[in-house]
N, C-alpha and C. Protein backbone atom coordinates (compact mmCIF):
# COMPACT_ATOMS: atom_id res chain seq x y z
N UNK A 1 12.54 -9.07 0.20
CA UNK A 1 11.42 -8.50 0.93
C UNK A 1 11.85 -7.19 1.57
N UNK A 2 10.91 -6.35 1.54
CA UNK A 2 11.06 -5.09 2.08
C UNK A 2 11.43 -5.14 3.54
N UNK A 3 13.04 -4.39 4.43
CA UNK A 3 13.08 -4.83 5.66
C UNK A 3 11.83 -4.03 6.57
N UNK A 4 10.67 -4.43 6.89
CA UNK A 4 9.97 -3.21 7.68
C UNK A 4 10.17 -3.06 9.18
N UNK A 5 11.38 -4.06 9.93
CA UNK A 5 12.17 -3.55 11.22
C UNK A 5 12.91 -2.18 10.72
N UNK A 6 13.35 -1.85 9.38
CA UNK A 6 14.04 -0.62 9.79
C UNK A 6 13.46 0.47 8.85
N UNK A 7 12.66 -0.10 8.08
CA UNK A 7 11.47 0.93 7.51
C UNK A 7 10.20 0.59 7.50
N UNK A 8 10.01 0.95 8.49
CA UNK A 8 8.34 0.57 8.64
C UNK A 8 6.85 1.73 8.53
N UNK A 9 7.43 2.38 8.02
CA UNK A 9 6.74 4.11 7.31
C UNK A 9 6.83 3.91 5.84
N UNK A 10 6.00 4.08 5.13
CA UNK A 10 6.33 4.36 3.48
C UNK A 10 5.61 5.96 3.58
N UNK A 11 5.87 6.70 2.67
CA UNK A 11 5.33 8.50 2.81
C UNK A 11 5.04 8.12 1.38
N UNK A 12 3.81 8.08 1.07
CA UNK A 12 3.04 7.90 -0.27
C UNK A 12 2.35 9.12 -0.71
N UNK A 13 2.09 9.23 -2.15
CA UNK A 13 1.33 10.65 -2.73
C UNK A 13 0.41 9.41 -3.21
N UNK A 14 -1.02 9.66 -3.40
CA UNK A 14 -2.05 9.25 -4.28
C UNK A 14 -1.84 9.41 -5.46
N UNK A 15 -1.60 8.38 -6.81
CA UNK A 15 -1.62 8.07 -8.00
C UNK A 15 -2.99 7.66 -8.90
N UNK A 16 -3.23 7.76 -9.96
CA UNK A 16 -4.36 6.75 -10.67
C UNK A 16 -3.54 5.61 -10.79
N UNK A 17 -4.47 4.69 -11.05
CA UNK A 17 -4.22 3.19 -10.91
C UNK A 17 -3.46 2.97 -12.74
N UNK A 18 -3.94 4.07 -13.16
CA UNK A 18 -3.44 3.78 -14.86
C UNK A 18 -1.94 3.92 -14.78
N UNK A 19 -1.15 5.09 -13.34
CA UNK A 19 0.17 5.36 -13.63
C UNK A 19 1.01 3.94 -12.66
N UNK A 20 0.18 3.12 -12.17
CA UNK A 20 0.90 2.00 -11.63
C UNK A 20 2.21 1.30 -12.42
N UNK A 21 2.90 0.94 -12.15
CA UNK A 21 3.59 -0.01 -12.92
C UNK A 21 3.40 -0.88 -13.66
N UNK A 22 3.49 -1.33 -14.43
CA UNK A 22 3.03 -2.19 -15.78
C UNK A 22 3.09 -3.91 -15.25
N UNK A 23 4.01 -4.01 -14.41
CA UNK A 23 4.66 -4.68 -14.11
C UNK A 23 3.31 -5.66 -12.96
N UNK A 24 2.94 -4.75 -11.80
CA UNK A 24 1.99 -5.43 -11.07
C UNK A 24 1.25 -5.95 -12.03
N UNK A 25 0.62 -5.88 -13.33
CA UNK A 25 -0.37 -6.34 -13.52
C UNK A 25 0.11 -8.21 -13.88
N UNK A 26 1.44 -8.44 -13.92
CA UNK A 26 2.03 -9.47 -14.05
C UNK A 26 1.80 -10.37 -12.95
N UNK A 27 1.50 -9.98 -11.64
CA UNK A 27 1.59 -10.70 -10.51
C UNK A 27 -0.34 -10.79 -9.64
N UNK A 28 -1.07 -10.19 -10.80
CA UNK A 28 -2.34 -10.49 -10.21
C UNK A 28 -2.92 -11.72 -11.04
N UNK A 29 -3.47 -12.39 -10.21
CA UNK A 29 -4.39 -13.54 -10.28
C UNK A 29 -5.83 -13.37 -10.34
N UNK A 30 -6.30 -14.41 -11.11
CA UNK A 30 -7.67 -14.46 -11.65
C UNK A 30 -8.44 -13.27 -10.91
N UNK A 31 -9.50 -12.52 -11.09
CA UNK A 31 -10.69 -12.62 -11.08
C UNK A 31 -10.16 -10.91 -9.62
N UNK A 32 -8.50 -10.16 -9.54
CA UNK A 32 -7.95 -9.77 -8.95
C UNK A 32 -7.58 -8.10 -9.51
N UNK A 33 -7.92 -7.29 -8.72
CA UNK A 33 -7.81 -6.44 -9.75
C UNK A 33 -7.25 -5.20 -8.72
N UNK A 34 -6.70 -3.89 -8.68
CA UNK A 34 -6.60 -2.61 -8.11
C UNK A 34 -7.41 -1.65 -7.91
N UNK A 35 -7.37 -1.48 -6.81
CA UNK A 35 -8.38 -0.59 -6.88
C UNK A 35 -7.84 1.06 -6.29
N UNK A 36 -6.45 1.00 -5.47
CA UNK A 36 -5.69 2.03 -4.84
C UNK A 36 -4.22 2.23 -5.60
N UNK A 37 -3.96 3.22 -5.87
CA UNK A 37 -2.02 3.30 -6.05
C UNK A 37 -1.08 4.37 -5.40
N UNK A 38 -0.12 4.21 -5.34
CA UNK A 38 0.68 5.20 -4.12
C UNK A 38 1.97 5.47 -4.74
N UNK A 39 2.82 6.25 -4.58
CA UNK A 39 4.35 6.00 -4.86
C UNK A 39 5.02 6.89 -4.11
N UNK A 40 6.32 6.60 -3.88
CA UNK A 40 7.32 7.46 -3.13
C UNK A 40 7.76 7.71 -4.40
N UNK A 41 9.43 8.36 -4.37
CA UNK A 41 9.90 9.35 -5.70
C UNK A 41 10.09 7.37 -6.87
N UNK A 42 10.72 6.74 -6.10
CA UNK A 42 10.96 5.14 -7.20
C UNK A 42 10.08 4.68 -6.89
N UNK A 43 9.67 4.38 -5.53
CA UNK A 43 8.81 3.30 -5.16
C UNK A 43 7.46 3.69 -5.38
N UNK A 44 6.92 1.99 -5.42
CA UNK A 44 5.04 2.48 -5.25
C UNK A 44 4.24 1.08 -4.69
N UNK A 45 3.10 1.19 -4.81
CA UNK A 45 2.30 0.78 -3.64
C UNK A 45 1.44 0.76 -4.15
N UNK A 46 0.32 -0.66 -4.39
CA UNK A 46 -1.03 -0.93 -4.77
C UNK A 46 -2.19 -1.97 -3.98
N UNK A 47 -2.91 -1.45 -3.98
CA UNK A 47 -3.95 -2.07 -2.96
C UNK A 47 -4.89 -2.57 -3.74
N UNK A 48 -4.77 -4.17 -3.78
CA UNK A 48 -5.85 -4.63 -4.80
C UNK A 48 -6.84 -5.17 -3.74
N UNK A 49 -7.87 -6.08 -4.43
CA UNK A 49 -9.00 -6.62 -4.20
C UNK A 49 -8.75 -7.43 -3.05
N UNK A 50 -7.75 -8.42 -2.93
CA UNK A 50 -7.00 -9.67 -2.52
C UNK A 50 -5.22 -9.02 -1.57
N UNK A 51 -4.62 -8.25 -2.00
CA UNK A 51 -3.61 -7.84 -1.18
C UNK A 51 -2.73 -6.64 -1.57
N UNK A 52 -2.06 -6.18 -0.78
CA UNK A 52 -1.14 -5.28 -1.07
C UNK A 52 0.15 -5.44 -1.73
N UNK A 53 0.78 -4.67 -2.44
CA UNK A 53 1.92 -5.09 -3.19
C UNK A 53 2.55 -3.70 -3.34
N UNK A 54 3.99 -4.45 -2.46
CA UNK A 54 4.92 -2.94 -3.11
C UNK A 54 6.25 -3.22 -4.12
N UNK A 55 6.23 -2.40 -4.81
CA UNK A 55 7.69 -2.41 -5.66
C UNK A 55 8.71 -1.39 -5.33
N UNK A 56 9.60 -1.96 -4.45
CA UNK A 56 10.95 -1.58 -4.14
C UNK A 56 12.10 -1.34 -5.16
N UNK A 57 12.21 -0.15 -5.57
CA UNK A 57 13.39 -0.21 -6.80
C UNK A 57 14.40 -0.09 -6.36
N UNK A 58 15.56 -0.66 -6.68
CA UNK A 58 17.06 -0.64 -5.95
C UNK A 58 17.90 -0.41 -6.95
N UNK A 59 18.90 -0.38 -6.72
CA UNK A 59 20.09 0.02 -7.55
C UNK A 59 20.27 1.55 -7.87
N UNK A 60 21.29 1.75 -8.68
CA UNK A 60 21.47 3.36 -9.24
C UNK A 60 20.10 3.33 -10.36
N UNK A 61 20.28 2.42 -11.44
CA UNK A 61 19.82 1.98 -12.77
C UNK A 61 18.26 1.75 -12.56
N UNK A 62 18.11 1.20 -11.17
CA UNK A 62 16.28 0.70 -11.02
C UNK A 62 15.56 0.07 -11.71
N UNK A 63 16.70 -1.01 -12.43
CA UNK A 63 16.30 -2.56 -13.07
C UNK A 63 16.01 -3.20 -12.17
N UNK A 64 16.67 -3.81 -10.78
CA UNK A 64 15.87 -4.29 -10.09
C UNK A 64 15.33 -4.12 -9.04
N UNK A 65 13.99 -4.67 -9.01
CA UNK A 65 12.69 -4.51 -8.18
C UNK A 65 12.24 -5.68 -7.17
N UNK A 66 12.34 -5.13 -5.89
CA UNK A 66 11.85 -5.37 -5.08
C UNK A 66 10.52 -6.00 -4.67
N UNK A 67 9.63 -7.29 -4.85
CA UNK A 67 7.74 -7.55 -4.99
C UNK A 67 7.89 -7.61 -3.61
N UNK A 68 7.24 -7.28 -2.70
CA UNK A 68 6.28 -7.95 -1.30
C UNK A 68 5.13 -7.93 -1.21
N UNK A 69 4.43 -8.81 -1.09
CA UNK A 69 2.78 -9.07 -1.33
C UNK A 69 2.97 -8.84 0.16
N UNK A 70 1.68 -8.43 0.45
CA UNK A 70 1.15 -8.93 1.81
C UNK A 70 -0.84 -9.41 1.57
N UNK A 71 -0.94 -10.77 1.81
CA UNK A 71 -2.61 -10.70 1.94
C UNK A 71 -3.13 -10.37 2.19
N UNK A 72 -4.46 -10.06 2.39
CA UNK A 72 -5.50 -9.50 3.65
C UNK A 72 -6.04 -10.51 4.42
N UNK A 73 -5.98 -12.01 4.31
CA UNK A 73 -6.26 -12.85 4.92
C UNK A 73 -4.87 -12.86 6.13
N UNK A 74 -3.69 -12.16 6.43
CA UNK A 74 -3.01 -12.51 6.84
C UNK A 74 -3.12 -11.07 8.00
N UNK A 75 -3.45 -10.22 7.82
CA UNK A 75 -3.77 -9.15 8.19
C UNK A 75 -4.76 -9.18 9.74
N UNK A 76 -4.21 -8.90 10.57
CA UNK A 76 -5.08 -9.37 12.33
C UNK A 76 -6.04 -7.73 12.41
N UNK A 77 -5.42 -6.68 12.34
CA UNK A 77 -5.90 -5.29 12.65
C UNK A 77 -5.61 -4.31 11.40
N UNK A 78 -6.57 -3.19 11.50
CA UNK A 78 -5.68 -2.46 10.95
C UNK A 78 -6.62 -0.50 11.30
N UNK A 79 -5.79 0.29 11.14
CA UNK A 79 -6.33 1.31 11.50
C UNK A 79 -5.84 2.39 10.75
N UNK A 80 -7.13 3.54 10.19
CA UNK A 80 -7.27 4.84 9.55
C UNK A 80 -7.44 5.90 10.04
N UNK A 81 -6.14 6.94 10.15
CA UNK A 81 -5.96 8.09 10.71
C UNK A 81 -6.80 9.12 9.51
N UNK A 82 -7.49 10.02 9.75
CA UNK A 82 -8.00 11.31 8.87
C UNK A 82 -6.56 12.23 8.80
N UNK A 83 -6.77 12.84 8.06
CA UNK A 83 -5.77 14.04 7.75
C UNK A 83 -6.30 15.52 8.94
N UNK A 84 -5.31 16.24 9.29
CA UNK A 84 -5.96 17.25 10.88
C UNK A 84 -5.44 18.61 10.12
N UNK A 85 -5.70 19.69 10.94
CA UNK A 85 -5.67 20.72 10.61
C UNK A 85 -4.11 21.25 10.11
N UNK A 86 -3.42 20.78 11.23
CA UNK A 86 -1.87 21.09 10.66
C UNK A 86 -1.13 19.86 10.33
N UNK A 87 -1.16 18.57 10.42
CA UNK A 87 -0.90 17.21 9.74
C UNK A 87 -1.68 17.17 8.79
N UNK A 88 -1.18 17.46 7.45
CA UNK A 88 -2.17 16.80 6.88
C UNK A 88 -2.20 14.97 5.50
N UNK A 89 -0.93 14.86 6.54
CA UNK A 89 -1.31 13.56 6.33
C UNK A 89 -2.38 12.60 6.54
N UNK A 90 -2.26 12.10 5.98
CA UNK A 90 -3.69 10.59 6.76
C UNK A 90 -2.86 9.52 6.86
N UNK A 91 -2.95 8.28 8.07
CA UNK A 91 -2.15 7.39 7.87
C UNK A 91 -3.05 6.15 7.77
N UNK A 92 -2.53 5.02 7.23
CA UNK A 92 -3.20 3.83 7.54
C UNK A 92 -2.18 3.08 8.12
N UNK A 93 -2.50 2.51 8.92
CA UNK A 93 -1.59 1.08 9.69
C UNK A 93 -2.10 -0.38 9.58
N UNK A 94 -1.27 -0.98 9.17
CA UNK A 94 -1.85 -2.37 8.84
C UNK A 94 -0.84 -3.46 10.25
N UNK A 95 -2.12 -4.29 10.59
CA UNK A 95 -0.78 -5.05 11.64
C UNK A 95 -1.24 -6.74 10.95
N UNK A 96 -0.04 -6.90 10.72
CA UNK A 96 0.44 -8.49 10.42
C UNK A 96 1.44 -9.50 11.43
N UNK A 97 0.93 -10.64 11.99
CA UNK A 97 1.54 -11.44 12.95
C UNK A 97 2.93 -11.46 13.00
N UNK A 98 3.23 -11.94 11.86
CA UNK A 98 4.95 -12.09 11.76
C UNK A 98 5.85 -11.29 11.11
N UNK A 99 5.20 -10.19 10.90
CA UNK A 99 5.70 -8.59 10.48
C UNK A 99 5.38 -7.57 11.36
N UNK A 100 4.42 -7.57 12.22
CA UNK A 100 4.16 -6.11 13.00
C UNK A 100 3.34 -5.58 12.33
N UNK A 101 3.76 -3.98 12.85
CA UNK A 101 2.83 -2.55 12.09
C UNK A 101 3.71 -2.65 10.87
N UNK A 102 3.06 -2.26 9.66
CA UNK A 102 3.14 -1.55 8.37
C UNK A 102 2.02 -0.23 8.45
N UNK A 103 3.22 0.76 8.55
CA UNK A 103 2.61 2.09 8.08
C UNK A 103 2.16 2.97 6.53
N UNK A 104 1.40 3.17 6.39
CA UNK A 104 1.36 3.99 5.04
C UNK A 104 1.25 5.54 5.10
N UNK A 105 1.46 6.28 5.36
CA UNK A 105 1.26 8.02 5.50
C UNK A 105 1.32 8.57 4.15
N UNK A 106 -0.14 8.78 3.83
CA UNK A 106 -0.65 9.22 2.74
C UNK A 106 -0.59 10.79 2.62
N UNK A 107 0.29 11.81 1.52
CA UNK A 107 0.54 13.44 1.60
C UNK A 107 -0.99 13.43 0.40
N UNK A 108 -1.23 14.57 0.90
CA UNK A 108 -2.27 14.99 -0.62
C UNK A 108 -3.78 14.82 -0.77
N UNK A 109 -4.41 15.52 -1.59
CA UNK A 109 -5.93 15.09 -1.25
C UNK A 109 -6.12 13.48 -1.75
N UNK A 110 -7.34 12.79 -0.65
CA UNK A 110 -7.40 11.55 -0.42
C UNK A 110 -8.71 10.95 -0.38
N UNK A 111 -9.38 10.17 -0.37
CA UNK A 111 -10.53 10.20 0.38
C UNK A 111 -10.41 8.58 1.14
N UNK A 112 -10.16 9.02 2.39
CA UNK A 112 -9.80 7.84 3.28
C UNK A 112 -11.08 6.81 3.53
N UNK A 113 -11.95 7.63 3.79
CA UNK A 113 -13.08 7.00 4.12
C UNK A 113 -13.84 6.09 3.24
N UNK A 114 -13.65 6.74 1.82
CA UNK A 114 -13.91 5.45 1.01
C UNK A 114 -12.81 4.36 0.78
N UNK A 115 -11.71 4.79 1.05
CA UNK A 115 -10.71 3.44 1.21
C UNK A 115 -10.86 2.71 2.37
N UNK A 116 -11.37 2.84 3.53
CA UNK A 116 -11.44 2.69 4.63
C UNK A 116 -12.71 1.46 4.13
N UNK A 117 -13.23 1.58 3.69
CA UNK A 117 -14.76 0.97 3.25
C UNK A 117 -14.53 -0.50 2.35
N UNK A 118 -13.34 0.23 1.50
CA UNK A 118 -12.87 -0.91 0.11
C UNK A 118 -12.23 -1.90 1.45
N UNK A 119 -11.07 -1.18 2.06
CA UNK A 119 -10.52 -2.46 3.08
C UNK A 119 -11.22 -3.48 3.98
N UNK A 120 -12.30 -2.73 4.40
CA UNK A 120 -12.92 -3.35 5.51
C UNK A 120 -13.90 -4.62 4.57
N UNK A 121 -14.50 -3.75 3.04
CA UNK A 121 -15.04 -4.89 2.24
C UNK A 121 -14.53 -6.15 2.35
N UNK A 122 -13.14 -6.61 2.21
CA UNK A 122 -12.02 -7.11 1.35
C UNK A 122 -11.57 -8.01 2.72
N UNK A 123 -11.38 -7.17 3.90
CA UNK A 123 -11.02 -7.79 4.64
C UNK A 123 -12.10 -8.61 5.50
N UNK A 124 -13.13 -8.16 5.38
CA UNK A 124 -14.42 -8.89 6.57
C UNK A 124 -15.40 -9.59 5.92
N UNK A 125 -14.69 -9.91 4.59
CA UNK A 125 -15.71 -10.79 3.47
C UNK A 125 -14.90 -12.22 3.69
């Protein structure tokens, strides 16, 4: 599992969901699908219907990979920063009971507000 006591920031660029890893589609369940994707330079980050999932690549080689799901049923708060005139990041923060804050700081054009919409769907259904 990803330690998020000593990384609790991921710095994500916006991806299409087609350049995801091949690999998540191994770990979704019925009727479960993506709808967001993210990546650092190895790592990446997908926001499906049902939960979040990151793949942590380790090693020199980056055979092996890192899964941490997190649900949205497990999820207490969560909050969407806009991108500002000289930040122009956007962040999202997710807070989970027995994890804390999970940060996401999104670089690049975005459109938060319709993600903001997919989460709140997902989470208040």
């Amino acid at each position: 599992m990803i330690d998020f006591d000593n990384s609790p920031i991921f710095k994500l660029k916006p991806i299409d969901i087609s350049e995801a890893r091949d690999d998540f589609n191994k770990f979704l369940i019925d009727e479960e699908s993506i709808f967001a994707g993210f990546k650092t330079i190895r790592d990446q980050v997908v926001f499906t219907n049902k939960r979040i999932i990151t793949a942590n690549v380790q090693g020199i080689t980056g055979s092996k990979v890192d899964y941490t799901s997190l649900p949205y049923n497990k999820i207490q708060a969560f909050s969407v920063e806009t991108a500002g005139t000289f930040d122009l990041d956007c962040e999202i923060e997710i807070y989970l009971g027995e994890i804390g804050k999970v940060k996401f700081e999104i670089r690049g054009s975005f459109d938060l507000i319709q993600f903001n919409k997919y989460i709140s769907h997902y989470l208040l259904n």
